[in-house]
C-alpha atoms as a PDB file:
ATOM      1  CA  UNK A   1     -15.704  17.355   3.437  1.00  0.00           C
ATOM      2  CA  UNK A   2     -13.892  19.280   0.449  1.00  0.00           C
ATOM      3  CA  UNK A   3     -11.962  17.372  -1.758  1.00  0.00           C
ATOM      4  CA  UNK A   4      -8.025  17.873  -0.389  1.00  0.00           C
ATOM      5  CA  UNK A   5      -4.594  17.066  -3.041  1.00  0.00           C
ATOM      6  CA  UNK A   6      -1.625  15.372  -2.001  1.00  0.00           C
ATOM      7  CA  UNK A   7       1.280  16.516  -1.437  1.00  0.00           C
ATOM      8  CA  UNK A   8       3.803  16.942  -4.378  1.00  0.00           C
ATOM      9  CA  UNK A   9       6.922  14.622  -4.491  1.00  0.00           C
ATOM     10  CA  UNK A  10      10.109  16.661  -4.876  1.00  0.00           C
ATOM     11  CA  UNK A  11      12.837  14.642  -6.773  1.00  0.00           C
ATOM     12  CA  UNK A  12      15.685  12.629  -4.285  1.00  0.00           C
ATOM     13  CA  UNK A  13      19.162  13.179  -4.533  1.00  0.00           C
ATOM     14  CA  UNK A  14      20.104   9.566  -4.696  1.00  0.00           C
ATOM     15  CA  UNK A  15      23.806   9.768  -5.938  1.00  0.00           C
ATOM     16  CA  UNK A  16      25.551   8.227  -2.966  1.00  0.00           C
ATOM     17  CA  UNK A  17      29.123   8.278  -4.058  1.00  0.00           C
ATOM     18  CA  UNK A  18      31.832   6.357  -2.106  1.00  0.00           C
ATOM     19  CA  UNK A  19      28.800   4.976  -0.245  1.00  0.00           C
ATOM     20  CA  UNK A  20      26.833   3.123  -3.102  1.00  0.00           C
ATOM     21  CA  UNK A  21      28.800   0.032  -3.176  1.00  0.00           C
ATOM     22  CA  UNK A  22      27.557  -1.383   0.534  1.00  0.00           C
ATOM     23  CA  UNK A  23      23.602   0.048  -0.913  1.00  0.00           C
ATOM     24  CA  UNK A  24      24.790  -2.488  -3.992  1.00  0.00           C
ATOM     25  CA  UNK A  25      25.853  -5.457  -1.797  1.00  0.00           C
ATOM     26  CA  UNK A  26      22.394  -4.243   0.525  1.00  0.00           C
ATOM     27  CA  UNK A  27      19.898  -4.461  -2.674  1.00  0.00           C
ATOM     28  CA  UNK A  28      21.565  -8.114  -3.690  1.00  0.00           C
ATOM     29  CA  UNK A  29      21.039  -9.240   0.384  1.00  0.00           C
ATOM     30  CA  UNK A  30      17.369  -7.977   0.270  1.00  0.00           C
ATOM     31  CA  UNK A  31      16.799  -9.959  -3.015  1.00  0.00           C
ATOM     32  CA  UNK A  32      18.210 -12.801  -1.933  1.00  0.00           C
ATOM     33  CA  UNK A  33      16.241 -12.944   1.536  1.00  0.00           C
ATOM     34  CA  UNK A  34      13.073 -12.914  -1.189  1.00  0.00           C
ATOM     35  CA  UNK A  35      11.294  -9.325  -0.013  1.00  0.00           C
ATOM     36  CA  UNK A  36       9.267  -7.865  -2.739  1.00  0.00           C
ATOM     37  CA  UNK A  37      10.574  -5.174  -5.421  1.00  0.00           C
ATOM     38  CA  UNK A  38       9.076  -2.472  -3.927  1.00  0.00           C
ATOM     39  CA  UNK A  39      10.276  -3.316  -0.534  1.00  0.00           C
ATOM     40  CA  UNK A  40      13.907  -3.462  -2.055  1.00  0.00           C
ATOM     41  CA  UNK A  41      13.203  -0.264  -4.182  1.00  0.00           C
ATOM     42  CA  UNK A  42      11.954   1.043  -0.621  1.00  0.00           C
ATOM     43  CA  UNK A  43      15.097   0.035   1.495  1.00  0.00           C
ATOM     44  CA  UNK A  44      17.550   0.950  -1.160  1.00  0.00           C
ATOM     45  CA  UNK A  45      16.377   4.123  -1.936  1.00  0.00           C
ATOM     46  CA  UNK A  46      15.976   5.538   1.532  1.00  0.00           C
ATOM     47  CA  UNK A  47      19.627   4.276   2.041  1.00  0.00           C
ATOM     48  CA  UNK A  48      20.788   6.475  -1.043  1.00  0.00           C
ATOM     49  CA  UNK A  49      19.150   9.526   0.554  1.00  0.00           C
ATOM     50  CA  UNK A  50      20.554   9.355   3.618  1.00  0.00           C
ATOM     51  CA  UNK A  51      23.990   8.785   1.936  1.00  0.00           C
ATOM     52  CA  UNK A  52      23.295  11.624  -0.864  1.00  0.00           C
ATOM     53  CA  UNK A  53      21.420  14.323   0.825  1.00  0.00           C
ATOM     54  CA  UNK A  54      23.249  13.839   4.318  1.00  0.00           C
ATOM     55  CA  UNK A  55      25.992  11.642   5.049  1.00  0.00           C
ATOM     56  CA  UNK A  56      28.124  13.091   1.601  1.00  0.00           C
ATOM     57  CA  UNK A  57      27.569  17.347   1.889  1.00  0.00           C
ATOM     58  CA  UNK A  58      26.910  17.628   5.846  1.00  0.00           C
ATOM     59  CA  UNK A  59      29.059  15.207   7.293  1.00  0.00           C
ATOM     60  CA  UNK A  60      33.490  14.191   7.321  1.00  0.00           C
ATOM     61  CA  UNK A  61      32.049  10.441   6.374  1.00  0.00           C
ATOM     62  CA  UNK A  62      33.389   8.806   3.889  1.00  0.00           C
ATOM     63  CA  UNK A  63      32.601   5.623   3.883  1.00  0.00           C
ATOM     64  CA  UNK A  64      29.835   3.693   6.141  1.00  0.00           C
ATOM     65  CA  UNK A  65      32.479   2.702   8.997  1.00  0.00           C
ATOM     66  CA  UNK A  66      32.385   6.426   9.702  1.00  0.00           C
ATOM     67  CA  UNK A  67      28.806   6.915  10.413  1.00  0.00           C
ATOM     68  CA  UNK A  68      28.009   7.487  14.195  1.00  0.00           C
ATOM     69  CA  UNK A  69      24.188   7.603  15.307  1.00  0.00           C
ATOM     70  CA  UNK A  70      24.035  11.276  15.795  1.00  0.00           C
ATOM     71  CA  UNK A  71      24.439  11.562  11.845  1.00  0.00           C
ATOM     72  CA  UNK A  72      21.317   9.217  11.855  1.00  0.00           C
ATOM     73  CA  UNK A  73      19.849  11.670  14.452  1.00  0.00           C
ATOM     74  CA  UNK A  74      20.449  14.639  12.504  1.00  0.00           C
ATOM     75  CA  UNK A  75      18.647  13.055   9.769  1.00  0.00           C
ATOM     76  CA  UNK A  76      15.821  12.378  10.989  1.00  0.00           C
ATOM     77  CA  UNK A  77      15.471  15.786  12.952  1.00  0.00           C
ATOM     78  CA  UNK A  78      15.598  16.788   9.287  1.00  0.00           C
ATOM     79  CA  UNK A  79      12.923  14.299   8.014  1.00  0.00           C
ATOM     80  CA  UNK A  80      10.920  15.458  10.849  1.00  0.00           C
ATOM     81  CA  UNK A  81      11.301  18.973   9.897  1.00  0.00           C
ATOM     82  CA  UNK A  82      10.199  18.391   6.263  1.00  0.00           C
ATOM     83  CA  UNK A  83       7.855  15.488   6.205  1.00  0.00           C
ATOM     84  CA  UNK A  84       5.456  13.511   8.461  1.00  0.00           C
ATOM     85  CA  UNK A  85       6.126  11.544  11.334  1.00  0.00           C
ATOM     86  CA  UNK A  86       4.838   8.167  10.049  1.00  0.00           C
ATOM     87  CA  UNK A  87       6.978   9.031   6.704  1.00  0.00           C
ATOM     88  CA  UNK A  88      10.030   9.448   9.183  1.00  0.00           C
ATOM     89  CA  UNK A  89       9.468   6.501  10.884  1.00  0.00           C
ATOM     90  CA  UNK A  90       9.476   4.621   7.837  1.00  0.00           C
ATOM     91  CA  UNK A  91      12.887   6.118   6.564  1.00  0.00           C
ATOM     92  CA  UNK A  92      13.785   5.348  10.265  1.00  0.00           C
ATOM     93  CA  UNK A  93      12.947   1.454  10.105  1.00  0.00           C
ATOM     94  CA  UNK A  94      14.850   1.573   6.589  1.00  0.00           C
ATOM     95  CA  UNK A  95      18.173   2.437   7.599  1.00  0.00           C
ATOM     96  CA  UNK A  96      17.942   0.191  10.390  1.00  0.00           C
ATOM     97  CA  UNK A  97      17.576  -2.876   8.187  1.00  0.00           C
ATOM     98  CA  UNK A  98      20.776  -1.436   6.351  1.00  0.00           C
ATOM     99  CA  UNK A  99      23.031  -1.023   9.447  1.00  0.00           C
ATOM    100  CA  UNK A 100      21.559  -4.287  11.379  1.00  0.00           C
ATOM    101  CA  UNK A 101      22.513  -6.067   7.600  1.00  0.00           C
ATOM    102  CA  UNK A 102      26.147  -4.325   7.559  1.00  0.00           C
ATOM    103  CA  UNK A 103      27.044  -4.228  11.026  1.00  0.00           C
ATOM    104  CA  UNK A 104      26.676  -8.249  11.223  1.00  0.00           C
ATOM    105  CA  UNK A 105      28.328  -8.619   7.109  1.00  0.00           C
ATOM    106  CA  UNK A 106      31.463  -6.507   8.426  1.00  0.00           C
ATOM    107  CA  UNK A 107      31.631  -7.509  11.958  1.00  0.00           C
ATOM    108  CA  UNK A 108      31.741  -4.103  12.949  1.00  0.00           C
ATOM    109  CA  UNK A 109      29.577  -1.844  15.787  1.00  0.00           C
ATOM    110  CA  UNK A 110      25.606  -0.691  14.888  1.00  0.00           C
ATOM    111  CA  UNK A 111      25.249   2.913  14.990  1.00  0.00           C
ATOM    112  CA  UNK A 112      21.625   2.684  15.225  1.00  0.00           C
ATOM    113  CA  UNK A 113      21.668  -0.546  17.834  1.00  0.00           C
ATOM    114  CA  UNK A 114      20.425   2.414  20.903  1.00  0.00           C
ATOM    115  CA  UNK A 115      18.913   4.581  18.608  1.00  0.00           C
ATOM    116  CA  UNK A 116      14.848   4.435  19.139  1.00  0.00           C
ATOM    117  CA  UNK A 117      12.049   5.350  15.881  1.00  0.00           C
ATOM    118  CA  UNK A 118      10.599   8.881  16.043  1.00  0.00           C
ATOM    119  CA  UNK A 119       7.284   8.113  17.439  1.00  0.00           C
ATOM    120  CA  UNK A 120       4.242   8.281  15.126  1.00  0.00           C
ATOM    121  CA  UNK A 121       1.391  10.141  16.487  1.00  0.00           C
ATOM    122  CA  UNK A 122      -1.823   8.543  16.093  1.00  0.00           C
ATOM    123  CA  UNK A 123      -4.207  10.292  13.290  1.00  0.00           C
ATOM    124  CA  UNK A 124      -7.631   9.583  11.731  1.00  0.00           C
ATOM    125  CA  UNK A 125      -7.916   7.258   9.478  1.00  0.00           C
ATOM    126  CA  UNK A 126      -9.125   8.286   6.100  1.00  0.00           C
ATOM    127  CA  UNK A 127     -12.562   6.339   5.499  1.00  0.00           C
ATOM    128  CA  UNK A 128     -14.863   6.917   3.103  1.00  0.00           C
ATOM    129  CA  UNK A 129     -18.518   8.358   3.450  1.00  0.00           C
ATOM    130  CA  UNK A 130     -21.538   6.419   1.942  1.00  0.00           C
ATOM    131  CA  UNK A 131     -22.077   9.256  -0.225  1.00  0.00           C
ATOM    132  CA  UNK A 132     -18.691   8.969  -1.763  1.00  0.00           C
ATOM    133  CA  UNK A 133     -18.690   5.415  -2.101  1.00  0.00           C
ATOM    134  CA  UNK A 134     -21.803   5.672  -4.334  1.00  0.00           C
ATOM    135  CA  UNK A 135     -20.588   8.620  -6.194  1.00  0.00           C
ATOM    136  CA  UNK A 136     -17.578   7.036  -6.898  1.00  0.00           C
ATOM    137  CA  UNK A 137     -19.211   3.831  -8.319  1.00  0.00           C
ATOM    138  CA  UNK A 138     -21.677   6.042 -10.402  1.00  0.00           C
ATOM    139  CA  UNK A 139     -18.800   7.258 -12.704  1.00  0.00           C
ATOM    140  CA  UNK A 140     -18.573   4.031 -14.159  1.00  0.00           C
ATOM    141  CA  UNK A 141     -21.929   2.950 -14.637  1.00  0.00           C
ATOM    142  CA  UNK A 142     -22.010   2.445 -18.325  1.00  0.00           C
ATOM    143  CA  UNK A 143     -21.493  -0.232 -20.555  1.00  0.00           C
ATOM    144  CA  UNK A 144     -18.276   0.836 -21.907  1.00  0.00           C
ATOM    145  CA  UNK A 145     -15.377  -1.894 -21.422  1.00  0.00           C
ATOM    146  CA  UNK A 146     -13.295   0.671 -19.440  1.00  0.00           C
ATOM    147  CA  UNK A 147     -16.751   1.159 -17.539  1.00  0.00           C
ATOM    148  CA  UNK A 148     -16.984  -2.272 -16.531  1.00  0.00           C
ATOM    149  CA  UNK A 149     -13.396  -3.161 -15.929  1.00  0.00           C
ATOM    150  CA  UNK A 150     -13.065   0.279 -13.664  1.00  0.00           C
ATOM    151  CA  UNK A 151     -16.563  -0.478 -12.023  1.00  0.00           C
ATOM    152  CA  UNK A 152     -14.850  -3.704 -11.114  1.00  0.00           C
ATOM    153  CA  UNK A 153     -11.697  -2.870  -9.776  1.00  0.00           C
ATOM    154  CA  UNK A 154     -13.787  -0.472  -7.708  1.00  0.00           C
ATOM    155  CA  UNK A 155     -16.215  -3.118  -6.316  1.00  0.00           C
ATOM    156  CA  UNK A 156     -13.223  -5.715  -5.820  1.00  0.00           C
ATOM    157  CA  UNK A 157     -11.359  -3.113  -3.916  1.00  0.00           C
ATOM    158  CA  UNK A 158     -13.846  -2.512  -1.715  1.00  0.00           C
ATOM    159  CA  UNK A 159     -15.120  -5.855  -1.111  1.00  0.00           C
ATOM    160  CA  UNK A 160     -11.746  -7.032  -0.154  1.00  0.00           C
ATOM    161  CA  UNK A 161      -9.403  -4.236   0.703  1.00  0.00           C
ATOM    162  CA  UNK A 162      -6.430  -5.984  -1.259  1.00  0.00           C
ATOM    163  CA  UNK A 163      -3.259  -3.509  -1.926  1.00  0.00           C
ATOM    164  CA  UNK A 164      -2.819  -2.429  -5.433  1.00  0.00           C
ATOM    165  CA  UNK A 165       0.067  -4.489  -6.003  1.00  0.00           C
ATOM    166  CA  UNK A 166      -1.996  -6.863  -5.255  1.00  0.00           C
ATOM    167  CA  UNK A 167      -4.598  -5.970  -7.282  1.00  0.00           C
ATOM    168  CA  UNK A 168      -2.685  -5.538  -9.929  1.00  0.00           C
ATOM    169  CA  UNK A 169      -1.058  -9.134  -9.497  1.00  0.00           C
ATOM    170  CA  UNK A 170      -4.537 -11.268  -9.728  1.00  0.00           C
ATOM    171  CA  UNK A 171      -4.057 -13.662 -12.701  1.00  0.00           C
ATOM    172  CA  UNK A 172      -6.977 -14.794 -14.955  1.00  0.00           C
ATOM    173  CA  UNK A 173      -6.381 -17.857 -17.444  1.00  0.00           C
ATOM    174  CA  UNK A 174      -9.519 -18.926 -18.965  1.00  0.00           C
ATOM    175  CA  UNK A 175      -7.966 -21.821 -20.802  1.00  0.00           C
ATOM    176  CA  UNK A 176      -6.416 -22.936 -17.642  1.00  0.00           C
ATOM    177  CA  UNK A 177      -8.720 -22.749 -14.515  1.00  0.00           C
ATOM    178  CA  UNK A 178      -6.604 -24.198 -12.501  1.00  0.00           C
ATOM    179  CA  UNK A 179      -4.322 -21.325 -12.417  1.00  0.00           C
ATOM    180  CA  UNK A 180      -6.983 -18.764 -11.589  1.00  0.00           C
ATOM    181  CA  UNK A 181      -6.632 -16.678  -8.509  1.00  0.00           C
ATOM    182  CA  UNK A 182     -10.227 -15.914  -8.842  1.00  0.00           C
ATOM    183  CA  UNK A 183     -12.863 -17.976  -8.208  1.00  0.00           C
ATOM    184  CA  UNK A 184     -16.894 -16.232  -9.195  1.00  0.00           C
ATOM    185  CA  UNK A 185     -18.746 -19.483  -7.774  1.00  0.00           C
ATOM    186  CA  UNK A 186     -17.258 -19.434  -4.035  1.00  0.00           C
ATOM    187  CA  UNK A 187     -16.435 -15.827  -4.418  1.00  0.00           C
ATOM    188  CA  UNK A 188     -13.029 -16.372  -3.077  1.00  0.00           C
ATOM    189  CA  UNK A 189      -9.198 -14.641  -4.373  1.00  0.00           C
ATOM    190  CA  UNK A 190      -6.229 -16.147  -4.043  1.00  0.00           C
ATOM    191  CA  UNK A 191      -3.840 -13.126  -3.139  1.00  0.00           C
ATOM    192  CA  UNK A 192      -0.132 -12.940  -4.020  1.00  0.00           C
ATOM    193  CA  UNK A 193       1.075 -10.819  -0.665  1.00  0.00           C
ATOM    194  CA  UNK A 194       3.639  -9.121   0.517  1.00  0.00           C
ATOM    195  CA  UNK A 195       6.920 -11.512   0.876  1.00  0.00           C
ATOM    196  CA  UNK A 196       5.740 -13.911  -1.966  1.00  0.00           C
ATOM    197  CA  UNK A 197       3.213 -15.136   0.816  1.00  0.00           C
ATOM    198  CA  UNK A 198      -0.251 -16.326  -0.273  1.00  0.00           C
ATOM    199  CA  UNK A 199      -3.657 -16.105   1.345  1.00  0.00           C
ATOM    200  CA  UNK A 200      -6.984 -16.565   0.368  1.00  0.00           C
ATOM    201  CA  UNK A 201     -10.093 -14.015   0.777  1.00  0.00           C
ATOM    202  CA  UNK A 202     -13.537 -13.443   0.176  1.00  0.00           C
ATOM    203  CA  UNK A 203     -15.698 -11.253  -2.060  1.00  0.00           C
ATOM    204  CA  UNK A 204     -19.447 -10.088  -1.621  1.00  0.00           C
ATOM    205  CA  UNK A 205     -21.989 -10.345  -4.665  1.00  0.00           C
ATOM    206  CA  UNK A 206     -21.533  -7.058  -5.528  1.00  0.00           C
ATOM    207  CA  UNK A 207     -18.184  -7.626  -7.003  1.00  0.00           C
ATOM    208  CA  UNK A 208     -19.034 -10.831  -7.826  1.00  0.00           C
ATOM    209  CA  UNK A 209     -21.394  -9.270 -10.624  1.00  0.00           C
ATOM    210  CA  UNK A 210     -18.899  -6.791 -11.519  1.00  0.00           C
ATOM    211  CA  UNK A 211     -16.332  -8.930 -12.410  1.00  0.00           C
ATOM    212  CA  UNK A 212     -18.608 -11.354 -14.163  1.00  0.00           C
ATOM    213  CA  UNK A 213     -20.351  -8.887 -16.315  1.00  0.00           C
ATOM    214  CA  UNK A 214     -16.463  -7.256 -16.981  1.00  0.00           C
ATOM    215  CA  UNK A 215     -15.277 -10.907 -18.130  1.00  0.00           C
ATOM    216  CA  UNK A 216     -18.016 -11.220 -20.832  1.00  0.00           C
ATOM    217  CA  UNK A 217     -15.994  -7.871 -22.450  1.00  0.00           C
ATOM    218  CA  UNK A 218     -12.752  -9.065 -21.534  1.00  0.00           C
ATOM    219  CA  UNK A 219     -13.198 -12.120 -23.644  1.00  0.00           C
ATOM    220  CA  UNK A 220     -13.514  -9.967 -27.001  1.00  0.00           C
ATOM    221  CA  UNK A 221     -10.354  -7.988 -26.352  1.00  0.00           C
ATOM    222  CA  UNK A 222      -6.714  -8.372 -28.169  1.00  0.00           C
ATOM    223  CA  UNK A 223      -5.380  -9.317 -24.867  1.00  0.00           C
ATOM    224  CA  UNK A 224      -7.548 -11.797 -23.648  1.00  0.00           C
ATOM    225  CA  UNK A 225      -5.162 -14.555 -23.818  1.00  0.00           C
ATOM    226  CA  UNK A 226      -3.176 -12.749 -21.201  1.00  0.00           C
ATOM    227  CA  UNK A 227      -2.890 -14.117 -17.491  1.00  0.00           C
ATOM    228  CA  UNK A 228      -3.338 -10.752 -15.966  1.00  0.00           C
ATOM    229  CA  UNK A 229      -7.046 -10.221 -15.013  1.00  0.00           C
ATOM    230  CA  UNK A 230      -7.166  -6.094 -15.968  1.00  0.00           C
ATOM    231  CA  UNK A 231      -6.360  -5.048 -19.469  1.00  0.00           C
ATOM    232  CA  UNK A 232      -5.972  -1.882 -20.688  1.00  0.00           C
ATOM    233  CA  UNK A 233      -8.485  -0.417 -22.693  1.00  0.00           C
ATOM    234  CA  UNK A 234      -8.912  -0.059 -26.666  1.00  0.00           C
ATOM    235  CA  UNK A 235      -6.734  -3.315 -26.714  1.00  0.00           C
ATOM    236  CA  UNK A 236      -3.785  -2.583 -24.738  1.00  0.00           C
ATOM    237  CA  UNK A 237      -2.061  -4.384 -22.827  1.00  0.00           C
ATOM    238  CA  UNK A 238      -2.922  -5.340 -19.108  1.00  0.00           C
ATOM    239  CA  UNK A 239      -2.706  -2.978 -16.285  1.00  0.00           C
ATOM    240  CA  UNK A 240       0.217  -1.959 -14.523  1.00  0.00           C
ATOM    241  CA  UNK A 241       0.078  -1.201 -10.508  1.00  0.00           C
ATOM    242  CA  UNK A 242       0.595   2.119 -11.776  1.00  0.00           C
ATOM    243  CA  UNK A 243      -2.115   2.461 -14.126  1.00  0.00           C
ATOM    244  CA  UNK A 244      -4.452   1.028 -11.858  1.00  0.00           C
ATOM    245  CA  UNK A 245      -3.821   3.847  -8.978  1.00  0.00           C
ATOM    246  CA  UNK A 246      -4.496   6.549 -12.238  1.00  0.00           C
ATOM    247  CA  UNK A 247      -7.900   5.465 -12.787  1.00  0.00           C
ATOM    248  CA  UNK A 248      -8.863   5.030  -9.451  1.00  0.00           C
ATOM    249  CA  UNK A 249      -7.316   8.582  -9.176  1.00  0.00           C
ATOM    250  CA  UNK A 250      -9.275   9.506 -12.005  1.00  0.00           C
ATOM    251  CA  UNK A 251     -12.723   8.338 -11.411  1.00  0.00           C
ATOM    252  CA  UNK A 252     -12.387  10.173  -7.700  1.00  0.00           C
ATOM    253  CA  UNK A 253     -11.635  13.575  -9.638  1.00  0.00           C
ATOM    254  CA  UNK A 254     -15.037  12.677 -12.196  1.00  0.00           C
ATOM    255  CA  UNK A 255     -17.371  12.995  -8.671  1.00  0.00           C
ATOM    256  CA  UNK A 256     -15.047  15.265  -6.633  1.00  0.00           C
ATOM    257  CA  UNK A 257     -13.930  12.741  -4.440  1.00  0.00           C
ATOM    258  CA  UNK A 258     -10.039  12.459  -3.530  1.00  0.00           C
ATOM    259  CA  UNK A 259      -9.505   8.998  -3.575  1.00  0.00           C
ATOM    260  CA  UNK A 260      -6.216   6.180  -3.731  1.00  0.00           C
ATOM    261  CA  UNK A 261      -6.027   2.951  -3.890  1.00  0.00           C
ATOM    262  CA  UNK A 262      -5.222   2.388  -0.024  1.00  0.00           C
ATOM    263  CA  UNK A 263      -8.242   4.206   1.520  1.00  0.00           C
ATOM    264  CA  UNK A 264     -10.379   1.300   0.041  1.00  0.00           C
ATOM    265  CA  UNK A 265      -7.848  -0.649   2.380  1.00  0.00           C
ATOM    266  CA  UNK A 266      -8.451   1.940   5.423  1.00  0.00           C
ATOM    267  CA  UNK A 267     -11.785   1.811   4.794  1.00  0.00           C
ATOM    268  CA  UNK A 268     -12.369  -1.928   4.571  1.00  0.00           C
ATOM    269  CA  UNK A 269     -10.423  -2.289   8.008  1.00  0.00           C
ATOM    270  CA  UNK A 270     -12.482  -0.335   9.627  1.00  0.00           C
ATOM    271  CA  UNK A 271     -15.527  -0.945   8.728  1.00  0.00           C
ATOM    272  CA  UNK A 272     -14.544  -4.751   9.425  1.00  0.00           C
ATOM    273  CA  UNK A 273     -13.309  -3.781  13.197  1.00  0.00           C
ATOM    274  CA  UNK A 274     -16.263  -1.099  13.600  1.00  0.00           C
ATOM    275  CA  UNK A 275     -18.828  -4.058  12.818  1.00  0.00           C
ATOM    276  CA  UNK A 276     -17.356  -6.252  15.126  1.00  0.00           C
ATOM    277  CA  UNK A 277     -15.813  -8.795  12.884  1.00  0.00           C
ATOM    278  CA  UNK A 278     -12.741 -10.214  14.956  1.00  0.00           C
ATOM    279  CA  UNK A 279      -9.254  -9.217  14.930  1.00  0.00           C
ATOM    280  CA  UNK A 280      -7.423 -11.903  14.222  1.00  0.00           C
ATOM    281  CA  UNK A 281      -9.504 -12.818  11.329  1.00  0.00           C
ATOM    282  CA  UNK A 282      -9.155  -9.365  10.119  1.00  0.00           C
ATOM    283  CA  UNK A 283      -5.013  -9.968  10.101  1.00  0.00           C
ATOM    284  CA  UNK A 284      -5.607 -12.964   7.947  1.00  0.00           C
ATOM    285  CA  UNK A 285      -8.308 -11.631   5.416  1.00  0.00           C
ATOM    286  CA  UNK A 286      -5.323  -8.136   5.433  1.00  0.00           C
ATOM    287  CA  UNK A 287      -2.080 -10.485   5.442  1.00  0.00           C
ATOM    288  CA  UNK A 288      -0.781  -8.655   8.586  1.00  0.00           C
ATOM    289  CA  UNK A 289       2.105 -10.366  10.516  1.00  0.00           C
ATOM    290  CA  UNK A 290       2.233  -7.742  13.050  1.00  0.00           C
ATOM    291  CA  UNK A 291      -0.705  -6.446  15.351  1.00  0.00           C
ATOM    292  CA  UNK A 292       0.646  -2.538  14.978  1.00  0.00           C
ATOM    293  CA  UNK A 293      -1.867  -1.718  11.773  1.00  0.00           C
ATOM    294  CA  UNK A 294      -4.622  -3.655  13.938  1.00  0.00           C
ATOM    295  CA  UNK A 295      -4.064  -1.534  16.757  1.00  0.00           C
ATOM    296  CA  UNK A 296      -4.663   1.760  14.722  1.00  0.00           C
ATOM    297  CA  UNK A 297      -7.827   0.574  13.308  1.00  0.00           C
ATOM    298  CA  UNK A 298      -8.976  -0.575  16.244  1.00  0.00           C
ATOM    299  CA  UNK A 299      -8.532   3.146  18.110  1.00  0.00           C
ATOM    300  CA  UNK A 300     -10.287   4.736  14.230  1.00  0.00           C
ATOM    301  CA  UNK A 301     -13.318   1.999  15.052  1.00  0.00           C
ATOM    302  CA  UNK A 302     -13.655   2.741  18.686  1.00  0.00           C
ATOM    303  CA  UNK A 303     -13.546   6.603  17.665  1.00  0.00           C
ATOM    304  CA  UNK A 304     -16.281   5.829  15.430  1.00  0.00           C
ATOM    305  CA  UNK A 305     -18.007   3.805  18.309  1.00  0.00           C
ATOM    306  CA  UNK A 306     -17.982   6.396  20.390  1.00  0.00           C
ATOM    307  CA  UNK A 307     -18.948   9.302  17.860  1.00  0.00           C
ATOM    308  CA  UNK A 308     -22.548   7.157  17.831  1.00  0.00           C
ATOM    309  CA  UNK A 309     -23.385   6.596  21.139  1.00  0.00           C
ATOM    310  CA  UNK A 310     -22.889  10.456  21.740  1.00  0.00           C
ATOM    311  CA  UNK A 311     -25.814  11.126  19.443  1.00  0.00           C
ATOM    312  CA  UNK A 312     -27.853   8.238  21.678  1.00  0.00           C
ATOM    313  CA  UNK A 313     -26.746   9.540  24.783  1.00  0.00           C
ATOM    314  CA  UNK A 314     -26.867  13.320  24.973  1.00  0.00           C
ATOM    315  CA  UNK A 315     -29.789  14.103  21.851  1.00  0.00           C
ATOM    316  CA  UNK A 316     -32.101  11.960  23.789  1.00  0.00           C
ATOM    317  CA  UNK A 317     -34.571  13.814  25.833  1.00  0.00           C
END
């Protein structure tokens, strides 16, 4: 299958006037109920779009007491016009955490409260062949530190299915193993999830090895002291989330295959489901608390399934 680009982001208009003090007092609820940056960054923003891009050159609103649910209807016919379904259901489940937050804070009526989501159709989900795993993993098989620290991440990522922040979040102390989330001899990672929850998950010997042979480089670099396990290379400093989701980006472009950090998630899940590991423990190993991402993996593994017992059924003569 030919290697496809995402989409380009276009800049948001996130200047929401009159309407930015209620996003303010939103962002300082959000923090306060303990949901994760990007969650808040998430919310906040999708509030300041609807404000900017809508509510402020399309509609007599001026403040948020003014908003009826047809302006919320007219915006997402818009995001529905522009963007994907699942995006606009996103943007959808955003402003309803606003409204549900300032209808109760001001006592006043929820213009979204018999409003429904834009239904998300369901769609394939992007797994990876066997020939791209490998190809992918052969673009950092030298002996280079960035080799072994990207050959690593790789492995880990596909071992585990972890999301980048989470990746990105693993901390290493090798003066203090008792504050390691990573542990080589019962190949087990302490994750820090999404709502500052924990779990704990396995890893196969594959990344076992990886890491291990990365950590013997890792202890020579300027940085080593540092609790984060991925450093940068030529001495930097540690990884960001975002610098992480470059390389990855980067090593798929080295062997022509278009690859992000999430399809090692996609791919993990189904493989897990298509295997017949069980459901509920795949929740757990993900950090799920609701069964809607189970169900779509659960329709890609039956697909899949299905797809095989075709070629046993009608090739066989």
């Amino acid at each position: 299958m030919p290697m496809s680009a995402p989409r380009p982001r276009q800049p948001k208009r996130l200047a929401a006037g009159p309407f930015q003090p209620a996003i303010s007092s939103f962002r300082l609820h959000l923090n306060a109920e303990g949901k994760s940056p990007k969650t808040v960054r998430t919310y906040v923003e999708a509030v300041q779009w609807f404000a900017a891009t809508h509510l402020r050159p399309h509609t007599d609103c001026a403040d948020w007491p003014d908003v009826r649910g047809d302006d919320v209807k007219e915006w997402m016919v818009y995001l529905l016009d522009h963007y994907s379904d699942s995006y606009a259901n996103n943007q959808y489940r955003a402003l309803q955490q606003f409204f549900k937050w300032y209808s109760e804070d001001e006592e006043l009526p929820n213009p979204m409260a018999r409003l429904k989501p834009p239904k998300v159709g369901e769609k394939v989900v992007p797994v990876f062949t066997e020939e791209e795993l490998t190809s992918l993993s052969r673009t950092c098989k030298g002996k280079t530190f960035a080799d072994r620290r990207d050959q690593a991440i790789i492995e880990l990522f596909k071992a585990t299915g972890i999301r980048l922040s989470e990746m990105a979040g693993i901390i290493y102390d090798p003066e203090r193993p008792d504050r390691n989330d990573i542990d080589l001899d019962s190949r087990e990672l302490r994750v820090h999830g999404k709502g500052r929850r924990e779990r704990v998950v396995k890893f196969n010997y594959d990344a076992a090895r990886a890491i291990d042979r990365y950590l013997r480089l890792r202890s020579r670099q300027a940085f080593a002291h540092s609790p984060r396990l991925w450093l940068g290379v030529n001495n930097r400093a540690p990884m960001t989330a975002n610098g992480i989701y470059q390389m990855i980006a980067r090593r798929g472009r080295e062997c022509g295959v278009f690859v992000h950090p999430h399809k090692f998630r996609h791919h993990f899940s189904h493989t897990w489901l298509d295997k017949g590991g069980n459901e509920g423990d795949l929740m757990e190993l993900n950090g799920w608390s609701s069964p809607q991402m189970l169900r779509r993996y659960g329709a890609s593994a039956r697909n899949a399934r299905a797809r095989r017992t075709y070629d046993r059924v009608m090739t066989e003569k």
